[in-house]
C-alpha atoms as a PDB file:
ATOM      1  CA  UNK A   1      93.050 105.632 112.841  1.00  0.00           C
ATOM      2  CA  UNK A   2      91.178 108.909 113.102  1.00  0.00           C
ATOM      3  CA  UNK A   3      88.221 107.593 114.262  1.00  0.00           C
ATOM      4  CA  UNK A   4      87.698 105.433 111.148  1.00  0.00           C
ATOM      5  CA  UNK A   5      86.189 101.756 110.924  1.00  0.00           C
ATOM      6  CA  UNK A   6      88.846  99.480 109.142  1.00  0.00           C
ATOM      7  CA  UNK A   7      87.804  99.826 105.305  1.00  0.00           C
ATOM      8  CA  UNK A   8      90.653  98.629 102.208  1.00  0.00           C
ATOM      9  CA  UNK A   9      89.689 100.249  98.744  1.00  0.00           C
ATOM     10  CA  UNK A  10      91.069  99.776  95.367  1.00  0.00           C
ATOM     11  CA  UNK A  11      90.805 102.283  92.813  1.00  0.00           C
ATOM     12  CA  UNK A  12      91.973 102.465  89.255  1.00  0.00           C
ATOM     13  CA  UNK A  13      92.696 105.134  87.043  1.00  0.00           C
ATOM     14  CA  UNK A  14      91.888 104.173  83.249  1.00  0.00           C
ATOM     15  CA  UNK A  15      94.603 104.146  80.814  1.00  0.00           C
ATOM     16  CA  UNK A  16      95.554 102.087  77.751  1.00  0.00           C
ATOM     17  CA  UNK A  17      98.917 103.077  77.936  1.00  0.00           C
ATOM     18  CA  UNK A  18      99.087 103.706  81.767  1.00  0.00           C
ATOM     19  CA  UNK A  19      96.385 101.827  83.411  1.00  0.00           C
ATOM     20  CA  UNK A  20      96.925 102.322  87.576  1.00  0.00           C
ATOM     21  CA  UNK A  21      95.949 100.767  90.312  1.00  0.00           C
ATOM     22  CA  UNK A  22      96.013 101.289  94.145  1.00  0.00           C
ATOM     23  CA  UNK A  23      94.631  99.978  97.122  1.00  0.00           C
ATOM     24  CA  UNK A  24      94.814 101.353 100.615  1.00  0.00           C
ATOM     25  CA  UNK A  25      93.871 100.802 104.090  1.00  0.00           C
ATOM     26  CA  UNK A  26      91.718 103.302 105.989  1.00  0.00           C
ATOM     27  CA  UNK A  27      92.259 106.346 105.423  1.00  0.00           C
ATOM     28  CA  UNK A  28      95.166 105.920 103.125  1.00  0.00           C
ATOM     29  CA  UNK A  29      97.553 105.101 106.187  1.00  0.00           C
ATOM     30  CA  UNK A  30      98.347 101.660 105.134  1.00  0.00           C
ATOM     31  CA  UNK A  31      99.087 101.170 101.079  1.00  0.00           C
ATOM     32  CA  UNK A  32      98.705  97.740 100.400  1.00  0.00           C
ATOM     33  CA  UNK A  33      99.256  98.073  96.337  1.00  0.00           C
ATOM     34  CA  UNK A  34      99.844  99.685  93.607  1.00  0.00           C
ATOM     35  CA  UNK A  35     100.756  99.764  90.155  1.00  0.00           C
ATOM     36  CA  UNK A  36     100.672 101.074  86.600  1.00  0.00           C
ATOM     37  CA  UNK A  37     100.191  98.838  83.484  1.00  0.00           C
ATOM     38  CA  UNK A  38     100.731  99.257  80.101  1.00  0.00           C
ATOM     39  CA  UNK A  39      98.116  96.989  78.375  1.00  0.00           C
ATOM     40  CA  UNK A  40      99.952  96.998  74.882  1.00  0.00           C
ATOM     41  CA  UNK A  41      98.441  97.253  71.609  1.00  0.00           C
ATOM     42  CA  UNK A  42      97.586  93.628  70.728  1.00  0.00           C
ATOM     43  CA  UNK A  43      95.325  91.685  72.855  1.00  0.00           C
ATOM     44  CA  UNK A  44      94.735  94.888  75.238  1.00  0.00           C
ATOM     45  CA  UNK A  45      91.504  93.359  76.457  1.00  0.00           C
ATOM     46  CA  UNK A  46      92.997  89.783  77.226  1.00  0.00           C
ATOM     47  CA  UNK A  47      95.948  91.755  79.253  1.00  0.00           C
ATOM     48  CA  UNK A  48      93.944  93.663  80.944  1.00  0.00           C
ATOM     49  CA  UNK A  49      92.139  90.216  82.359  1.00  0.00           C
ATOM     50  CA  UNK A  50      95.096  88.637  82.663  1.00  0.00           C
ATOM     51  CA  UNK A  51      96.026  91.770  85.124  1.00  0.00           C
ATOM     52  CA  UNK A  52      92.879  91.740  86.735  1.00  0.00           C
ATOM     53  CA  UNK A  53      92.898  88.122  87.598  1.00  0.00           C
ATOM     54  CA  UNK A  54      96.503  88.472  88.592  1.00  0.00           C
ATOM     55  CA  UNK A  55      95.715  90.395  91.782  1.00  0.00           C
ATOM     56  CA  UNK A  56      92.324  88.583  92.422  1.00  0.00           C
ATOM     57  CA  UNK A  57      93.661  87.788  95.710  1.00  0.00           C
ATOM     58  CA  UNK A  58      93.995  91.686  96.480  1.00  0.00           C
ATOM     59  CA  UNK A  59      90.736  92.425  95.201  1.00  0.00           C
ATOM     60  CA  UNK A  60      88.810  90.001  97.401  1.00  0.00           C
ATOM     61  CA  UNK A  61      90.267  91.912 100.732  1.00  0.00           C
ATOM     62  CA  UNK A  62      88.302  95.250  98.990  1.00  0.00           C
ATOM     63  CA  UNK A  63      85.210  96.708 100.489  1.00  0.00           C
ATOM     64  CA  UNK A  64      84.845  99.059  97.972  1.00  0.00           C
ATOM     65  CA  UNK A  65      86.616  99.389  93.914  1.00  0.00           C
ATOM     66  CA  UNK A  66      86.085 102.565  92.573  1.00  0.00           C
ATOM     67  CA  UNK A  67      86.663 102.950  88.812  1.00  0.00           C
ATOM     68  CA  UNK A  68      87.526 106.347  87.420  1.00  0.00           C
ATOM     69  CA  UNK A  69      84.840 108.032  85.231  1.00  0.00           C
ATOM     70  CA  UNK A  70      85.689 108.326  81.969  1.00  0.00           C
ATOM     71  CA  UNK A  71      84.622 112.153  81.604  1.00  0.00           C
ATOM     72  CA  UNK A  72      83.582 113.490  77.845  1.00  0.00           C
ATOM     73  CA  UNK A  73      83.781 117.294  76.748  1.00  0.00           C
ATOM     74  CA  UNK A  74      82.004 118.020  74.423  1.00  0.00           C
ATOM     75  CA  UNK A  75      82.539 116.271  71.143  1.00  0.00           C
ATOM     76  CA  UNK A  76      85.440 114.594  72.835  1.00  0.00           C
ATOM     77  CA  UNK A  77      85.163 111.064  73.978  1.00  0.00           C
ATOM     78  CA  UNK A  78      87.888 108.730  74.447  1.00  0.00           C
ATOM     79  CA  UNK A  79      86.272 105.431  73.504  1.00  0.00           C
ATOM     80  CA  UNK A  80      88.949 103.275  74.022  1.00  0.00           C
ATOM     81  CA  UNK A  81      89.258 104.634  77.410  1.00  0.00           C
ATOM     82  CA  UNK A  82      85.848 103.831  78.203  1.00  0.00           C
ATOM     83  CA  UNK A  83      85.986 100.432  76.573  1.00  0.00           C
ATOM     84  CA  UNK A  84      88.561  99.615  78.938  1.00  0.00           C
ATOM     85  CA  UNK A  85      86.782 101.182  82.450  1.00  0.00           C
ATOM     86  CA  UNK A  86      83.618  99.273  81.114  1.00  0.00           C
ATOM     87  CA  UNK A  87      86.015  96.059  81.096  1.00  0.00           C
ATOM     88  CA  UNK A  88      87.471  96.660  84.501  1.00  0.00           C
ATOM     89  CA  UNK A  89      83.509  97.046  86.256  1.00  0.00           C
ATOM     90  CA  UNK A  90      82.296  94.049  84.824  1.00  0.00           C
ATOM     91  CA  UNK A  91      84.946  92.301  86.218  1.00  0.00           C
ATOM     92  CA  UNK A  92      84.381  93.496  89.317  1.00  0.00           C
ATOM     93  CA  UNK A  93      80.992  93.000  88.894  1.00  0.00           C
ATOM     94  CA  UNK A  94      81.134  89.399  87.554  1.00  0.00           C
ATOM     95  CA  UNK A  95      83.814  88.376  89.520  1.00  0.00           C
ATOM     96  CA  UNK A  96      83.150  90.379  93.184  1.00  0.00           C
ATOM     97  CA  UNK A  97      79.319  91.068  92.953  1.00  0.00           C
ATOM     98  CA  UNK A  98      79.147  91.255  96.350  1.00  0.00           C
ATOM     99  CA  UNK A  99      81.578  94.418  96.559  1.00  0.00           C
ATOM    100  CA  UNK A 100      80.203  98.100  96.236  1.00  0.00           C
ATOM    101  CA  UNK A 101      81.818  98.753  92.760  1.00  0.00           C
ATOM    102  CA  UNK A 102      81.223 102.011  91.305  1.00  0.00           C
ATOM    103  CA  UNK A 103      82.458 104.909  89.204  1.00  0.00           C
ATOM    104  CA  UNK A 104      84.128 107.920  90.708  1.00  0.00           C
ATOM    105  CA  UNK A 105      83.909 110.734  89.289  1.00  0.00           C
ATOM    106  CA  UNK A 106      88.071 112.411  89.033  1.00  0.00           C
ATOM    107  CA  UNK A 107      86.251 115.664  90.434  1.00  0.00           C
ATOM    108  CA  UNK A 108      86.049 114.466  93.945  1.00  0.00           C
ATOM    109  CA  UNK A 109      89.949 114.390  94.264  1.00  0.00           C
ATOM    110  CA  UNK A 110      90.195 117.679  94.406  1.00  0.00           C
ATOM    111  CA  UNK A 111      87.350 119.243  96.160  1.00  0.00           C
ATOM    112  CA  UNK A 112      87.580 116.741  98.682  1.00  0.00           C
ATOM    113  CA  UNK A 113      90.764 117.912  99.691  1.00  0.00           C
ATOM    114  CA  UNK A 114      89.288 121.843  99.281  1.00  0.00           C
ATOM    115  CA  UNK A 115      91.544 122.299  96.222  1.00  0.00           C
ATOM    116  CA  UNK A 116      90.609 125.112  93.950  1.00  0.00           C
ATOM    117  CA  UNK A 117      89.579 123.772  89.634  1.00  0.00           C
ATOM    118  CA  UNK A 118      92.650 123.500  87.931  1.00  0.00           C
ATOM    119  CA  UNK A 119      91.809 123.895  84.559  1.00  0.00           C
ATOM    120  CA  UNK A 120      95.517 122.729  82.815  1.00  0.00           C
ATOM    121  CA  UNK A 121      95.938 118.974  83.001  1.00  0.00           C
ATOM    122  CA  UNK A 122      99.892 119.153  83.808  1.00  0.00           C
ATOM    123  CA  UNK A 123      98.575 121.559  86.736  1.00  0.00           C
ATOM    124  CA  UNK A 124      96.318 118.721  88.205  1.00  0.00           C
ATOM    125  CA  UNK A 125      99.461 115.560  87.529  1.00  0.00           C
ATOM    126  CA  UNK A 126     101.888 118.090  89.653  1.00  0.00           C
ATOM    127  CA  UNK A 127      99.042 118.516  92.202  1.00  0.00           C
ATOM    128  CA  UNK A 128      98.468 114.718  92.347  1.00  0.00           C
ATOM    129  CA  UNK A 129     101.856 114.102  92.841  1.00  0.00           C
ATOM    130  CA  UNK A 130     102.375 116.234  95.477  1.00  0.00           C
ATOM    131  CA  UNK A 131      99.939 116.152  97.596  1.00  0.00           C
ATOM    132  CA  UNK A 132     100.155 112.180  98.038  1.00  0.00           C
ATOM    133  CA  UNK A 133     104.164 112.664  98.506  1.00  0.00           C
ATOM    134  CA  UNK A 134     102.755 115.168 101.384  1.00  0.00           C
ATOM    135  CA  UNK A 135     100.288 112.606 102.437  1.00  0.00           C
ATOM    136  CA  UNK A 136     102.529 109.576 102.446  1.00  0.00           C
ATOM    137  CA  UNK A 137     105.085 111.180 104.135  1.00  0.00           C
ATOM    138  CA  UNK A 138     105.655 109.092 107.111  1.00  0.00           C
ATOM    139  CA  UNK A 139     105.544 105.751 104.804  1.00  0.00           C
ATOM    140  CA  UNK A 140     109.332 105.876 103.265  1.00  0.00           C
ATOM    141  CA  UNK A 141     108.917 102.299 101.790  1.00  0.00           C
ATOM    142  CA  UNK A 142     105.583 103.426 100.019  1.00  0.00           C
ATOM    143  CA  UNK A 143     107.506 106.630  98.552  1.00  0.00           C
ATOM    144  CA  UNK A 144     110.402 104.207  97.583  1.00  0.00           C
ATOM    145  CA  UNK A 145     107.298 102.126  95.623  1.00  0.00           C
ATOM    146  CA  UNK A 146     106.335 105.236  93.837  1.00  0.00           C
ATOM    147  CA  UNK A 147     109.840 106.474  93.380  1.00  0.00           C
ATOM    148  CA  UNK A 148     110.172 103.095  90.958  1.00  0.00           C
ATOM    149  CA  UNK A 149     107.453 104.113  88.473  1.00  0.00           C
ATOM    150  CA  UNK A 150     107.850 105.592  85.448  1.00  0.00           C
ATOM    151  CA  UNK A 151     104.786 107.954  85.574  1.00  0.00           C
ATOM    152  CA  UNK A 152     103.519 108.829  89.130  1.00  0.00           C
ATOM    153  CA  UNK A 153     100.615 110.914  88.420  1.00  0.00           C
ATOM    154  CA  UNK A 154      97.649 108.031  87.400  1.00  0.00           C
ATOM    155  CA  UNK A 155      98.700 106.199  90.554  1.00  0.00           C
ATOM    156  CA  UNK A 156      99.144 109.427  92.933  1.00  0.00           C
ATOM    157  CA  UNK A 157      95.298 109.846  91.456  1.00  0.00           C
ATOM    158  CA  UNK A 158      94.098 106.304  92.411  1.00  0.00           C
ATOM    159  CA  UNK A 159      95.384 106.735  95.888  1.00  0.00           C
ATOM    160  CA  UNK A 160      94.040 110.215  96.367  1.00  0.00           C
ATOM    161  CA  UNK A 161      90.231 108.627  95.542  1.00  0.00           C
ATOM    162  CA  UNK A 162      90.859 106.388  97.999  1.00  0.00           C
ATOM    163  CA  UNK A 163      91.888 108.687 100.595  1.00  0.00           C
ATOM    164  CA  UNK A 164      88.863 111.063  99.868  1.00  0.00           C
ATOM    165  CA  UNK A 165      86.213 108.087  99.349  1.00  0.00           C
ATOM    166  CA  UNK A 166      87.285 106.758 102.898  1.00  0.00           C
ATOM    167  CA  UNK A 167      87.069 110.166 104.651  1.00  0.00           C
ATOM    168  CA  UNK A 168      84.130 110.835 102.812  1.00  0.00           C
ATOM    169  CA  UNK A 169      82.298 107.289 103.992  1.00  0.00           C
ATOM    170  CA  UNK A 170      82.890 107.637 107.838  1.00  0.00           C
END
């Protein structure tokens, strides 16, 4: 596949409401998962676990998990947001401490694919969207997947980080 050594990634894109997931093959060729969670608003943490441990099995074919950074601007911090990511990589770390887990920052999706700052959020979902319908093109079972969830952007966003990590590590 384009030259690339075999590598399967999972990345997730922190929500409390919409918590994604995706994992992919490569280069992005081969989705092997993805989803998009709505923790709830009692016992978010034990969900969350319960989630986690769900898809163990997935997680253990991973090279690599990358965890979305939880960005702050200015006086703006979403705490419960990064309550949540700091959940999800001590999992990973506890659980897979052997795996390269790390944040990733949600800058790299779009200047590793050249794309100009977009500075209006809605711009960046429609962007998302689209450009990993473009990408998954040839894959009509894996655009039937995403055609079944509710809110397409968070996930579209995990798999572009994988895509970019992967081209960006060969």
């Amino acid at each position: 596949m384009n030259g690339i050594e075999r590598m399967r990634i999972a990345a997730f894109d922190i929500g409390w409401r919409n918590l994604a997931w995706c994992v992919t093959e490569t280069d992005g060729a081969v989705l092997c998962g993805m989803n998009l969670v709505d923790l709830g608003d009692r016992d978010t943490y034990r969900t969350l676990h319960r989630v986690l441990e769900e898809h163990a099995w997935l997680w253990a074919t991973c090279e690599t998990i990358l965890v979305e950074q939880q960005m702050s601007t200015g006086r703006i911090t979403n705490v419960r947001a990064v309550k949540i990511s700091q959940h999800v990589l001590a999992y990973f770390m506890i659980r897979f401490p052997e795996k390269k887990i790390m944040e990733y920052s949600p800058r790299h999706k779009t200047e590793g694919f050249g794309q100009k700052k977009m500075s209006k959020k809605t711009e960046r979902k429609k962007w998302a969207v689209a450009k990993t319908v473009e990408l998954l093109h040839d894959d009509p079972v894996a655009l039937d997947w995403l055609g079944t969830l509710p809110k397409k952007d968070d996930v579209c966003d995990c798999f572009l980080m994988t895509v970019v990590y992967a081209k960006n590590s060969s």
